[in-house]
N, C-alpha and C. Protein backbone atom coordinates (compact mmCIF):
# COMPACT_ATOMS: atom_id res chain seq x y z
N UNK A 1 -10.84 -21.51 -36.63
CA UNK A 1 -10.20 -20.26 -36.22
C UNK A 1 -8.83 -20.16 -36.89
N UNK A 2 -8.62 -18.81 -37.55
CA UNK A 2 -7.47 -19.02 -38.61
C UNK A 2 -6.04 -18.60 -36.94
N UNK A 3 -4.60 -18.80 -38.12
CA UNK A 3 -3.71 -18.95 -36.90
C UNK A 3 -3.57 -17.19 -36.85
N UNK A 4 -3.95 -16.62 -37.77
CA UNK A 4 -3.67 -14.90 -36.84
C UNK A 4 -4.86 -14.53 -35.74
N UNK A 5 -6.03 -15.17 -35.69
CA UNK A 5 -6.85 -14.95 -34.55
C UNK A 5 -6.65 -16.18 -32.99
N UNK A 6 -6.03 -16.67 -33.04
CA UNK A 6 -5.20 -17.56 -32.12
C UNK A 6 -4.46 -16.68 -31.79
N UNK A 7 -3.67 -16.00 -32.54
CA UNK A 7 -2.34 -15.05 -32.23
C UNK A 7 -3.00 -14.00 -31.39
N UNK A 8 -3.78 -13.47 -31.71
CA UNK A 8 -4.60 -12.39 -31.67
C UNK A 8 -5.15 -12.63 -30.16
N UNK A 9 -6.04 -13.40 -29.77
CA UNK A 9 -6.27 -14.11 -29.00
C UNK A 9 -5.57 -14.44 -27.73
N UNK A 10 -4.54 -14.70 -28.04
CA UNK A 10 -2.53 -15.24 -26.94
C UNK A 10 -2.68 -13.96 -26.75
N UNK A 11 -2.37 -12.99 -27.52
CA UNK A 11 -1.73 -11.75 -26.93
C UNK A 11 -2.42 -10.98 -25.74
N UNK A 12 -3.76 -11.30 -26.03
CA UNK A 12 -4.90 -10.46 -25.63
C UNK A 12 -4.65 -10.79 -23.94
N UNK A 13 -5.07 -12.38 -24.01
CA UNK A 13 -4.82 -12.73 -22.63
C UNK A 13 -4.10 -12.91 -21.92
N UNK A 14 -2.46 -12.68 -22.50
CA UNK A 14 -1.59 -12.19 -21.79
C UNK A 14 -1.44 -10.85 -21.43
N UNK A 15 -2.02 -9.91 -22.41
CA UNK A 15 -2.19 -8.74 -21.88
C UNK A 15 -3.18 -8.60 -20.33
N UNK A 16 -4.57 -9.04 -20.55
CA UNK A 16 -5.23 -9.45 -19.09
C UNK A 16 -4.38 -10.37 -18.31
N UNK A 17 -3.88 -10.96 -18.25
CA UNK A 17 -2.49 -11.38 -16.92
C UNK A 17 -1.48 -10.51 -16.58
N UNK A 18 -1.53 -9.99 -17.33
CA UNK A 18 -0.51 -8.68 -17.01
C UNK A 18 -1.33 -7.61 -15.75
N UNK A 19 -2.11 -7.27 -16.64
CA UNK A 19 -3.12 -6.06 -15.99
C UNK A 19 -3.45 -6.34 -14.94
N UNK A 20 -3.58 -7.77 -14.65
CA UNK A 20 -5.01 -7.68 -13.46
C UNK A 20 -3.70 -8.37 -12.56
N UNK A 21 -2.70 -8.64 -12.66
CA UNK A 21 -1.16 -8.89 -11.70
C UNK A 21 -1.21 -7.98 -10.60
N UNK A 22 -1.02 -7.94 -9.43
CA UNK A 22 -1.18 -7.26 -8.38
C UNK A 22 0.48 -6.70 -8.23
N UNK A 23 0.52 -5.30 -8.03
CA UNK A 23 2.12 -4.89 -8.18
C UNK A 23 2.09 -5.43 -6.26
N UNK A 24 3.59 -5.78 -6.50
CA UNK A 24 4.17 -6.06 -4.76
C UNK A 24 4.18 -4.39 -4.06
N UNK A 25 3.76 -4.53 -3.00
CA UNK A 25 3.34 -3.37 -2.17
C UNK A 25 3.74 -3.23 -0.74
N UNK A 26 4.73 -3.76 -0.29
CA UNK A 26 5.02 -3.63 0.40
C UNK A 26 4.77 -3.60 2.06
N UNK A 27 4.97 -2.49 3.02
CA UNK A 27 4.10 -2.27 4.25
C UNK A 27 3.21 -0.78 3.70
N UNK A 28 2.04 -1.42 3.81
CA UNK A 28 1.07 -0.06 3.37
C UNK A 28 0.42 -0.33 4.66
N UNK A 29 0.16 1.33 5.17
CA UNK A 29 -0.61 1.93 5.88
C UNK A 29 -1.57 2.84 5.54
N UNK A 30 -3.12 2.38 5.71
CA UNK A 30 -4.67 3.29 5.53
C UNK A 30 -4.89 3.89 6.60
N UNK A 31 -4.69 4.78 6.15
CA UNK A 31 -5.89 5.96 7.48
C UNK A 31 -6.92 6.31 7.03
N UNK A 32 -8.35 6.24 8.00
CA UNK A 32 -9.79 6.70 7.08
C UNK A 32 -10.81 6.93 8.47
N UNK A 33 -11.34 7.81 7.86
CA UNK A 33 -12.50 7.96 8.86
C UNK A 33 -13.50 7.19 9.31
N UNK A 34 -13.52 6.69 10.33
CA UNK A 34 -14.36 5.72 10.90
C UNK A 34 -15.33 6.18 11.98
N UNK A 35 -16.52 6.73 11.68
CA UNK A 35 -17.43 7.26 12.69
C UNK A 35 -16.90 8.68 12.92
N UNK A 36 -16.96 8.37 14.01
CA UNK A 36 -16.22 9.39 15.26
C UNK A 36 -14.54 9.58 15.25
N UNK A 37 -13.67 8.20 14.60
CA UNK A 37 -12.58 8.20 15.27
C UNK A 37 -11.69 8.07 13.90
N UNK A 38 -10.72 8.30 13.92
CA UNK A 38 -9.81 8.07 12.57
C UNK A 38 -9.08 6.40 12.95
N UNK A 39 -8.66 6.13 11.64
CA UNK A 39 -8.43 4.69 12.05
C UNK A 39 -7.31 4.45 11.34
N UNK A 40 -6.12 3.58 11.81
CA UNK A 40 -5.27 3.12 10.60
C UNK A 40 -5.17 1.90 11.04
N UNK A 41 -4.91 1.51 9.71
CA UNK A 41 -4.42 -0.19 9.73
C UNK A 41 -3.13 -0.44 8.62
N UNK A 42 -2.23 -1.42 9.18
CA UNK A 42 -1.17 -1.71 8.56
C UNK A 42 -1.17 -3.25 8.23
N UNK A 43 -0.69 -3.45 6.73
CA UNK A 43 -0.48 -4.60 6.64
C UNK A 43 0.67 -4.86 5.49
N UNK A 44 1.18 -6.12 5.19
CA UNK A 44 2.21 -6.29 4.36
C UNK A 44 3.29 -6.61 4.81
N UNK A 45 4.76 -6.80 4.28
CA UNK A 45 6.06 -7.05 4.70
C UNK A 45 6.83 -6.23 4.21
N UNK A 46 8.17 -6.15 4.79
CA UNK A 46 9.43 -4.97 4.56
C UNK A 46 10.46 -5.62 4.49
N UNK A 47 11.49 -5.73 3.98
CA UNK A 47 12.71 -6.14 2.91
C UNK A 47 13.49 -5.35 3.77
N UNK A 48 14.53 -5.78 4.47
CA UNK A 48 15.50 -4.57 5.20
C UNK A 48 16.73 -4.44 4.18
N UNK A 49 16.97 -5.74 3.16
CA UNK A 49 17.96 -4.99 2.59
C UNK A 49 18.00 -3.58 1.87
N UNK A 50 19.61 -3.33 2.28
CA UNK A 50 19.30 -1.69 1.64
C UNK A 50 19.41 -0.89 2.52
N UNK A 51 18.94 -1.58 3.76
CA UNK A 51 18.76 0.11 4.79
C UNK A 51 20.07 -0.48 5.71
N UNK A 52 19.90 0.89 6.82
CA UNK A 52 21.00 0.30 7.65
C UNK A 52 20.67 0.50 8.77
N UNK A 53 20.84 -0.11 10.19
CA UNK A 53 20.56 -0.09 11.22
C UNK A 53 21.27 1.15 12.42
N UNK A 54 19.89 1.26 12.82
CA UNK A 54 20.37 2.83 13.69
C UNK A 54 20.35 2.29 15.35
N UNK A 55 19.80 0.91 15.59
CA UNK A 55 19.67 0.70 16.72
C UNK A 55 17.98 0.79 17.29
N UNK A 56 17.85 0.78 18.29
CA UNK A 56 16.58 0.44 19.21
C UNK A 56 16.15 1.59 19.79
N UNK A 57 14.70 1.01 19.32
CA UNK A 57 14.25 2.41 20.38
C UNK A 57 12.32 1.83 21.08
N UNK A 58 12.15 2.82 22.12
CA UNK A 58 10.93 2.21 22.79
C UNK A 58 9.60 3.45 22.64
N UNK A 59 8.70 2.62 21.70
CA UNK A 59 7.70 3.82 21.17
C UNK A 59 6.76 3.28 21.50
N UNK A 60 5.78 3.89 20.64
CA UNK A 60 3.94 3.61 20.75
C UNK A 60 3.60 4.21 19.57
N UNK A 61 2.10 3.99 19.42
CA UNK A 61 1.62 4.29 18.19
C UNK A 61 1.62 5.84 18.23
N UNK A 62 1.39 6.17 17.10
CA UNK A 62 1.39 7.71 17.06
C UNK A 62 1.90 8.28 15.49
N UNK A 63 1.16 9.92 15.51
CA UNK A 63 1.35 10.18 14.38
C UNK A 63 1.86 11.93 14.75
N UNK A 64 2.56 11.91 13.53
CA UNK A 64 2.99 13.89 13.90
C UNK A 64 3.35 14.10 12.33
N UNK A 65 2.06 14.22 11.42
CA UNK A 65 2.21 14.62 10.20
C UNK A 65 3.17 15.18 9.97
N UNK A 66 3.57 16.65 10.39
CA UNK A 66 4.52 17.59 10.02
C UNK A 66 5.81 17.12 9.74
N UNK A 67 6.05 16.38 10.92
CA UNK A 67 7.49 15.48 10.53
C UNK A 67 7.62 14.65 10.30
N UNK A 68 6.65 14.38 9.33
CA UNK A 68 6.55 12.65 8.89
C UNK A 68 6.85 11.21 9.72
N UNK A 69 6.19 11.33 10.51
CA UNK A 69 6.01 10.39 11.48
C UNK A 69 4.69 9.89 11.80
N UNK A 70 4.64 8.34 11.49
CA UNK A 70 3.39 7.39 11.79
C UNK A 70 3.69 5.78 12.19
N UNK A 71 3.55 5.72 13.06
CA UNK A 71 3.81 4.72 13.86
C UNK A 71 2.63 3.80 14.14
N UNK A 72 1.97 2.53 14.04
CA UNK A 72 1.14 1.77 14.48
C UNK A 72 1.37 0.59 14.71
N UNK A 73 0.26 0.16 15.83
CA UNK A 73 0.64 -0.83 16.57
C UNK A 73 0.01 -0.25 17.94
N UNK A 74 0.77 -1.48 19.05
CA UNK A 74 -0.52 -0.77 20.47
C UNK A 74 0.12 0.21 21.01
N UNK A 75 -0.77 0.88 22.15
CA UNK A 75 -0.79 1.51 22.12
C UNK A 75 0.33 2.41 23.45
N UNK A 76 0.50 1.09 23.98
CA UNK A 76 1.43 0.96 24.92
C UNK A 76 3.33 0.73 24.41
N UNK A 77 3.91 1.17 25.01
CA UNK A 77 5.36 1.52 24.80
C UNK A 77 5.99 0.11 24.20
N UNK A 78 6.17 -0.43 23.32
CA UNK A 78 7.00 -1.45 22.75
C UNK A 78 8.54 -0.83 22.02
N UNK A 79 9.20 -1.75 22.16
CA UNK A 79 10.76 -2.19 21.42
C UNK A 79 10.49 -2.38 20.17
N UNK A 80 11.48 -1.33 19.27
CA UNK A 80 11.41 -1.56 17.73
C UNK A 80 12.80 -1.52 17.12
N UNK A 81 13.48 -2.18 16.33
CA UNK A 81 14.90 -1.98 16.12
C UNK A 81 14.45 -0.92 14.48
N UNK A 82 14.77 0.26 14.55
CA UNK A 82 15.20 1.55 13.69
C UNK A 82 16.10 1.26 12.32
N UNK A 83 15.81 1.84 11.38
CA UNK A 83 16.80 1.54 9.85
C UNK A 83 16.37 2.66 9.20
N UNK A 84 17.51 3.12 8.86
CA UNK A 84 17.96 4.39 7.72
C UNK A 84 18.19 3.75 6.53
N UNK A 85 17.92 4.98 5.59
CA UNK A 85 18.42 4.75 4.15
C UNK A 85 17.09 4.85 3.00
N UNK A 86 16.17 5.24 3.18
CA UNK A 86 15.08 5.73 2.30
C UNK A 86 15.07 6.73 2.03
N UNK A 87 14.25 7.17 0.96
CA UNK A 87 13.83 8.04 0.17
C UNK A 87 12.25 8.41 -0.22
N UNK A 88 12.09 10.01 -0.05
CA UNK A 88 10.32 10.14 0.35
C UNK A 88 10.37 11.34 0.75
N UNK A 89 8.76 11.60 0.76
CA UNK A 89 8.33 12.63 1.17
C UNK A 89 8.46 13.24 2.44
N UNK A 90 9.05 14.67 3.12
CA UNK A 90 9.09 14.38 4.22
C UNK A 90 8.29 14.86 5.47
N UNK A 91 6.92 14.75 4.76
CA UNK A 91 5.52 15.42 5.64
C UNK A 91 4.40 14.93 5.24
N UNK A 92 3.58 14.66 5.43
CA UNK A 92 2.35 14.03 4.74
C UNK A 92 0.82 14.56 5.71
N UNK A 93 1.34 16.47 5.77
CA UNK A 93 0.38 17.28 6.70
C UNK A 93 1.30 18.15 7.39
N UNK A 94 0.78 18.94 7.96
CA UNK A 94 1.08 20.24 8.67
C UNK A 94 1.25 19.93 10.12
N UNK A 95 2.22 20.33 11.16
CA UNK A 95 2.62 20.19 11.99
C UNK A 95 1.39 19.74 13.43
N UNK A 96 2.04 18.90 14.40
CA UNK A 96 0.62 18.25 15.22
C UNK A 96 1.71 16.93 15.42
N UNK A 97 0.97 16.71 16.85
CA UNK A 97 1.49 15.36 17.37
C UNK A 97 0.26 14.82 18.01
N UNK A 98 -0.29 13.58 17.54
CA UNK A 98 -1.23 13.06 18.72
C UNK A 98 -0.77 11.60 18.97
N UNK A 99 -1.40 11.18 20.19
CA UNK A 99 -0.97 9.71 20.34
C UNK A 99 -1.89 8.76 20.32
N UNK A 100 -1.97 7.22 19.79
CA UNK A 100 -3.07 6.37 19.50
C UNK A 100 -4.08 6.36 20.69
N UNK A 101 -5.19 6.19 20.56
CA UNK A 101 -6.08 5.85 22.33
C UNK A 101 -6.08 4.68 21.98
N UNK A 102 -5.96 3.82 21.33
CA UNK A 102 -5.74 2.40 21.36
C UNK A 102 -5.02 1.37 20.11
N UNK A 103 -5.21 0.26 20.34
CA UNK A 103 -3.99 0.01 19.13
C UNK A 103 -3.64 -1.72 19.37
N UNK A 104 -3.25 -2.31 17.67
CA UNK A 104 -2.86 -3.68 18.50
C UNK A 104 -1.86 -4.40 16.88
N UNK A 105 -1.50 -5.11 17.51
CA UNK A 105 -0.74 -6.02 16.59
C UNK A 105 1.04 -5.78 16.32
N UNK A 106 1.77 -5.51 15.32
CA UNK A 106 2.80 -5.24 15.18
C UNK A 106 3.25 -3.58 15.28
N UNK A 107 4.69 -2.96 16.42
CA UNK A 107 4.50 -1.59 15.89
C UNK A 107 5.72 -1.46 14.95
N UNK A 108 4.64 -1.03 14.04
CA UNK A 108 5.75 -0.81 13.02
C UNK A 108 5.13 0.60 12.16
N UNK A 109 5.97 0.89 11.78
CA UNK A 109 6.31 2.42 11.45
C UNK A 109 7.59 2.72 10.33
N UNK A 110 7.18 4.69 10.47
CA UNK A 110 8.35 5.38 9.68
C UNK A 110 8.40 7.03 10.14
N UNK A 111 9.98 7.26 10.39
CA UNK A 111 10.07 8.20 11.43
C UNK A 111 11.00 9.51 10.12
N UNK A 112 10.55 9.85 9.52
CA UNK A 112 10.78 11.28 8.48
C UNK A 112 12.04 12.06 9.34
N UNK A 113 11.77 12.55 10.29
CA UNK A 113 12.80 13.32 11.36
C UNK A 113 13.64 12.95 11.75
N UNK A 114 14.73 13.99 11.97
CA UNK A 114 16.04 13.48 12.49
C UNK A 114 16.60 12.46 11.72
N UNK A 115 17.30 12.31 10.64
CA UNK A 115 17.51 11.47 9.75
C UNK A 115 16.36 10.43 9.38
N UNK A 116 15.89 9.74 9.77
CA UNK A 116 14.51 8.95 9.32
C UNK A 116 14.85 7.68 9.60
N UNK A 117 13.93 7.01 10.15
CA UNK A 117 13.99 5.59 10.69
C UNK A 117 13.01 4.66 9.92
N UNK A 118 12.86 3.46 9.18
CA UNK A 118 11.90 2.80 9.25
C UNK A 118 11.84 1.49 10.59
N UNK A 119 10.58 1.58 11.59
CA UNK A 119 10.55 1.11 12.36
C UNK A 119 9.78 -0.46 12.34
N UNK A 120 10.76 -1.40 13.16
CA UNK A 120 9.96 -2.72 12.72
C UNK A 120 10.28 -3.72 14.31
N UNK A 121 9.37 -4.22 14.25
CA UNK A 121 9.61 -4.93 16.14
C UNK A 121 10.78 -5.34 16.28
N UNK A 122 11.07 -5.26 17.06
CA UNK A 122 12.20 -5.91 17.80
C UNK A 122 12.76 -7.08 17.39
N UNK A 123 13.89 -7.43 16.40
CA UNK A 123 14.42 -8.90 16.07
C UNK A 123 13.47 -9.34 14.82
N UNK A 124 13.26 -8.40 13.98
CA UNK A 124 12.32 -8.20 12.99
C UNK A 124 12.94 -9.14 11.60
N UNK A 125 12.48 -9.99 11.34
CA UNK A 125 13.74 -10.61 9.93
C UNK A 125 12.54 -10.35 8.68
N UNK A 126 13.48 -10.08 7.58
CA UNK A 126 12.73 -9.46 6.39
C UNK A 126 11.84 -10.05 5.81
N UNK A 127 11.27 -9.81 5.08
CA UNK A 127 9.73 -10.13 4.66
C UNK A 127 8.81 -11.38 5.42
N UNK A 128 9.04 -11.28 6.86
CA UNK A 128 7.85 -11.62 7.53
C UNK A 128 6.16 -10.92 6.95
N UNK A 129 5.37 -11.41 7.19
CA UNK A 129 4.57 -10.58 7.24
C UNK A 129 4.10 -9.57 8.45
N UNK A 130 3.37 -8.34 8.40
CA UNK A 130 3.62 -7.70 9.31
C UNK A 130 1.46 -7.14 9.29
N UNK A 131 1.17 -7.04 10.67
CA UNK A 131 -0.63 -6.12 10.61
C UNK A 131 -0.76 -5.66 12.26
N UNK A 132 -1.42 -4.44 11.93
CA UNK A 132 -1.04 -3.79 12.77
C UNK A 132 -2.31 -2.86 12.91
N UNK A 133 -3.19 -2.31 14.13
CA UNK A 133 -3.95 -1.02 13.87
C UNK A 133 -3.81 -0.28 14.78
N UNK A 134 -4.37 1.14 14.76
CA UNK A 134 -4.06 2.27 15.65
C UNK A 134 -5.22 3.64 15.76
N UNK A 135 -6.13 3.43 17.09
CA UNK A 135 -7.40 4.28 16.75
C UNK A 135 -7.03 5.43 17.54
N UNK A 136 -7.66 6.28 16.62
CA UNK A 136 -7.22 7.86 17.24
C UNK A 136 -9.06 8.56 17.30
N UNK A 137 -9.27 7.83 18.93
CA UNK A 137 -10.90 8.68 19.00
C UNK A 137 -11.15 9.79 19.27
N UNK A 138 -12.43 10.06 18.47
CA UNK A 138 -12.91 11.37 17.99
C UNK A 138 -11.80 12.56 17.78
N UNK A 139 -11.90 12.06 16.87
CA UNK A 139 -10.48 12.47 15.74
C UNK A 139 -11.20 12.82 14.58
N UNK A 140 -10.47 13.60 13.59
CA UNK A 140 -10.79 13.74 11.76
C UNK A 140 -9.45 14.18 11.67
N UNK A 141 -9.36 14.32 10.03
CA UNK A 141 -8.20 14.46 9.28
C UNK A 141 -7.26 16.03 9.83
N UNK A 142 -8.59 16.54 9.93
CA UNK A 142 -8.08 18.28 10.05
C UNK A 142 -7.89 17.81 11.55
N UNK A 143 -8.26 17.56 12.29
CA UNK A 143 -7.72 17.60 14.22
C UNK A 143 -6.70 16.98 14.05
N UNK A 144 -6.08 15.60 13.04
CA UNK A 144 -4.57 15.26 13.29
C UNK A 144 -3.44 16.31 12.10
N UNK A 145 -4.47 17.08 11.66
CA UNK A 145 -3.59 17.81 10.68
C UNK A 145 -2.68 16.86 9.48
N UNK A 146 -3.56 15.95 9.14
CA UNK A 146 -2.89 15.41 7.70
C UNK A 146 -3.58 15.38 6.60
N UNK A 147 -2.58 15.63 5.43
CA UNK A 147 -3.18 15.41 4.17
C UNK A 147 -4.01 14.36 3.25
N UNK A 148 -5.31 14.34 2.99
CA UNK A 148 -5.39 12.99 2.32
C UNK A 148 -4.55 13.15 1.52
N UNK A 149 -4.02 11.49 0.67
CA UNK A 149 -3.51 11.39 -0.47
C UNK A 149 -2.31 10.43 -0.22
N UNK A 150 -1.66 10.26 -1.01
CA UNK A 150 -0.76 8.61 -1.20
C UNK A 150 0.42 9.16 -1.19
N UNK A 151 1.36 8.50 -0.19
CA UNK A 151 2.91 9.13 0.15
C UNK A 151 3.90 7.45 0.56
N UNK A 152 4.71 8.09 -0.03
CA UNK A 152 5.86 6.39 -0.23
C UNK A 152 7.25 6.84 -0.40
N UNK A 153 7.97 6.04 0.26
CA UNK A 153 9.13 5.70 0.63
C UNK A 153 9.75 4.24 0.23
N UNK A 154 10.92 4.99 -0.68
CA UNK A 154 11.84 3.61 -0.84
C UNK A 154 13.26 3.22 -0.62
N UNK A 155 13.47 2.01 -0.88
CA UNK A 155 15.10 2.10 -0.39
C UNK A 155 15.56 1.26 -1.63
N UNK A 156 14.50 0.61 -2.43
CA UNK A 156 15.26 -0.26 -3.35
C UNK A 156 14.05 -0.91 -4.68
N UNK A 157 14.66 -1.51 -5.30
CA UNK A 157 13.36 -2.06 -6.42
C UNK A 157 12.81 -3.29 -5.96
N UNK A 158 13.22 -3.75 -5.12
CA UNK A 158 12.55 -5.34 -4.69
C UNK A 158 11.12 -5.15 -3.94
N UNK A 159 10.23 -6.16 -4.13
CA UNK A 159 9.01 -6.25 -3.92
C UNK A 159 8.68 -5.62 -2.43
N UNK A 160 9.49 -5.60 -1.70
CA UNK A 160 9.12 -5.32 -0.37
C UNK A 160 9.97 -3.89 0.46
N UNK A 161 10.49 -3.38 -0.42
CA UNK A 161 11.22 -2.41 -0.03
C UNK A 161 10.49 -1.02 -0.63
N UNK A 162 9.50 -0.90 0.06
CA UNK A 162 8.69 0.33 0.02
C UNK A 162 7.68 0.11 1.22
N UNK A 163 7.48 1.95 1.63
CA UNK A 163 6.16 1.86 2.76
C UNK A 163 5.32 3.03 1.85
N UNK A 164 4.15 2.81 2.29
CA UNK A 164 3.26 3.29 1.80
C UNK A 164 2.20 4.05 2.78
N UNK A 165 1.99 5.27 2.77
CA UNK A 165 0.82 5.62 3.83
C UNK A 165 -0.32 5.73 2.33
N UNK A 166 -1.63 5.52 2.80
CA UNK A 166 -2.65 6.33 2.09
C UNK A 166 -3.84 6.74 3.24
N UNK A 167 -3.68 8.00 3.01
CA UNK A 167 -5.12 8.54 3.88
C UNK A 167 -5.91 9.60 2.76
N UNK A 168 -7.21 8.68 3.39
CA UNK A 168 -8.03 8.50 2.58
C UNK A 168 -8.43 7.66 1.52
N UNK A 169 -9.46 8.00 1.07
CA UNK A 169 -9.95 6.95 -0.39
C UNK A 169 -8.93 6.87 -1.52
N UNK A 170 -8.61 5.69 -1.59
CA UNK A 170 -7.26 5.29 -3.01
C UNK A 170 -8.40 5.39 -3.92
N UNK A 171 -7.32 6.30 -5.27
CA UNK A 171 -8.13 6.01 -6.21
C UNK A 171 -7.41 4.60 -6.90
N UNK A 172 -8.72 4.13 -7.50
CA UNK A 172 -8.26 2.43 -8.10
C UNK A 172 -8.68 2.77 -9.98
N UNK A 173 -7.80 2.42 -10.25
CA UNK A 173 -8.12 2.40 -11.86
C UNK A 173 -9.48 1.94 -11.91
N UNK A 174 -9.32 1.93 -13.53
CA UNK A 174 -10.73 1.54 -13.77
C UNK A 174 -10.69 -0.02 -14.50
N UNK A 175 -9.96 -0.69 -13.80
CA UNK A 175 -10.03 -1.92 -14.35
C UNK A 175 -11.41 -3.35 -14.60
N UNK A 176 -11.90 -2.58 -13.44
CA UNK A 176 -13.80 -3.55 -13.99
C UNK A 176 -14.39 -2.86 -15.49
N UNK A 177 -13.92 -2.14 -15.78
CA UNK A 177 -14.87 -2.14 -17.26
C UNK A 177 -14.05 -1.89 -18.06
N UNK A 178 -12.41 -1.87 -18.23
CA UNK A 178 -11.58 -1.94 -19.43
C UNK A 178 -11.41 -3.77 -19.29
N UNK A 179 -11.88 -4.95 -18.19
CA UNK A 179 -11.97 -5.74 -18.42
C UNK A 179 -12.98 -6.33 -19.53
N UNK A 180 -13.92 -5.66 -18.78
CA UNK A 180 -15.45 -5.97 -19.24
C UNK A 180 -15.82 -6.08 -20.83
N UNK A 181 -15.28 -4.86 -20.91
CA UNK A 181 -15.28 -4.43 -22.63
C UNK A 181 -14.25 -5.64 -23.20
N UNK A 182 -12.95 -5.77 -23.18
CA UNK A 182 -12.17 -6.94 -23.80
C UNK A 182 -12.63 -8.01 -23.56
N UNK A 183 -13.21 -8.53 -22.35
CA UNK A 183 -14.42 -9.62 -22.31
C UNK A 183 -15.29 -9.79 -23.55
N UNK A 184 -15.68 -9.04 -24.09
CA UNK A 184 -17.09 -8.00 -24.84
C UNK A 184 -16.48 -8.30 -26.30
N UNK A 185 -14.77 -8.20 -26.27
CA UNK A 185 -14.59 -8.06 -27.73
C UNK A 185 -14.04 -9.44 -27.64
N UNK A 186 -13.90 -10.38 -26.99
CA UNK A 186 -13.23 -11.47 -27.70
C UNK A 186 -14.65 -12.36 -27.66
N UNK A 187 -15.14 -11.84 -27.17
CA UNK A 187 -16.47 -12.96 -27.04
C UNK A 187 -17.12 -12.66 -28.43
N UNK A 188 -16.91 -11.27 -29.18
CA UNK A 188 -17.10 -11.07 -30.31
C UNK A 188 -16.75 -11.70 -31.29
N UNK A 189 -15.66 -11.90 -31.18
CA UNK A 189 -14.06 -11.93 -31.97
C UNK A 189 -14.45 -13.66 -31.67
N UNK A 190 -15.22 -14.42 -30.93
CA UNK A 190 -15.14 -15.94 -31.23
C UNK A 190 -15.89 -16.28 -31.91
N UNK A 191 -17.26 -15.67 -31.64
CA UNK A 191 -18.65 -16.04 -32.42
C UNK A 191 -18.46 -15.30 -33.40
N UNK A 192 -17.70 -14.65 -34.06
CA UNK A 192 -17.45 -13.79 -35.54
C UNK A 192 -16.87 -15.72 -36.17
N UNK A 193 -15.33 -16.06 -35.38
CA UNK A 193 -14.70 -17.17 -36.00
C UNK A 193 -15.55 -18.45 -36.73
N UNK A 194 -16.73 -18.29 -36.19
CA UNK A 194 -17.64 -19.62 -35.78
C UNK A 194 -18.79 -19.29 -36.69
N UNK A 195 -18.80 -18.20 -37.20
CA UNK A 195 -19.87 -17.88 -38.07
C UNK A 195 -19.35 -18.30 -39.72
N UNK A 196 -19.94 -19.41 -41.02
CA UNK A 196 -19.49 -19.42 -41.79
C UNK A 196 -20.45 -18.78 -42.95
N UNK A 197 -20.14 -18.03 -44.31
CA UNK A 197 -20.54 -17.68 -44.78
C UNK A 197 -21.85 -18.72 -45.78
N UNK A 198 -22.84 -18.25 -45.69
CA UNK A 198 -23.30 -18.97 -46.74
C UNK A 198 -23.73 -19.00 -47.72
N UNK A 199 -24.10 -19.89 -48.34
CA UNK A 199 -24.22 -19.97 -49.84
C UNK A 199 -25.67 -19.86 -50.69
N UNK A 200 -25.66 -19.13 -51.07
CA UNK A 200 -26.65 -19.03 -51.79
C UNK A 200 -26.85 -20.24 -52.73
N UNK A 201 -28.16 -20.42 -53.08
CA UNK A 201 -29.04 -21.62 -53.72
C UNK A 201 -29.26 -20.96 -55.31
């Protein structure tokens, strides 16, 4: 194998380490239709540097598109200490308030209104990890009045300082067959190296 197909070769598969690198994502929240009932689930960690503290407050799960507010976790009234200082969209649907019928794990949230809160339990220290869900039965998108589609909030460039809602189906690149194919060409690109010409008699 000559040294420009080695080269050739390095680059390639650092390019696939690159690609297939998972970007840091923060606290993302899915909402999706499940049967009868809409469903969200939260998972990930949050970075508080950057924001600033507004103090405590005692919530429950719940969502009110219009004013950008989604909250999960159970479903019953818990302690969350509040932080300002993001940047985002500030609706993700048309006006509506409903509250979880059930719910469990961490409540953590983001409150769009009235200056905007990102919400995180009580005595919350930064990049814990954080999971959380919140069922809203016999429910659909149009009865909570939200938009599908991908909405985010940030406060800073570090791995954990973004929230993320997506409701509905994420679209995902198309990375299984722009793998597949560069699979396709170096596997080319070896058995080409390995092939020697021959000689006629």
């Amino acid at each position: 194998m000559t040294t420009q197909t080695r080269l050739f070769l390095a680059l390639v598969c650092a390019s696939l380490l690159v690609a297939s690198s998972p970007a840091e994502a923060g606290f993302v929240v899915t909402v999706q239709q499940v049967g009868p009932n809409v469903v969200a689930t939260g998972s990930g960690a949050i970075d508080l540097a950057g924001l600033s503290p507004m103090g405590s407050n005692n919530t429950k799960s719940l969502m009110a598109p219009g004013a950008g507010v989604i909250i999960t976790g159970p479903a019953a009234p818990a302690f969350t200490d509040d932080y300002t200082g993001f940047t985002g969209p500030y609706n993700f649907g048309s006006s509506g308030l409903a509250f979880a019928s059930s719910g469990s794990g961490d409540m953590v949230g983001i409150d769009v209104s009235f200056g905007g809160g990102i919400l995180v339990p009580h005595g919350y220290m930064s990049n814990i990890p954080l999971s959380d869900s919140a069922i809203y039965d016999n429910a659909t998108f149009s009865s909570l009045s939200v938009t599908p589609g991908t909405y985010e909030w940030i406060w800073g460039t570090g791995a954990n300082q973004n929230f993320t809602l997506q409701i509905g189906a994420a679209k995902v690149p198309d990375t299984g067959s722009t793998l597949a194919f560069l699979a396709l060409g170096l596997a080319a690109l070896l058995g080409a190296s390995r092939v020697r010409p021959s000689r006629l008699a």
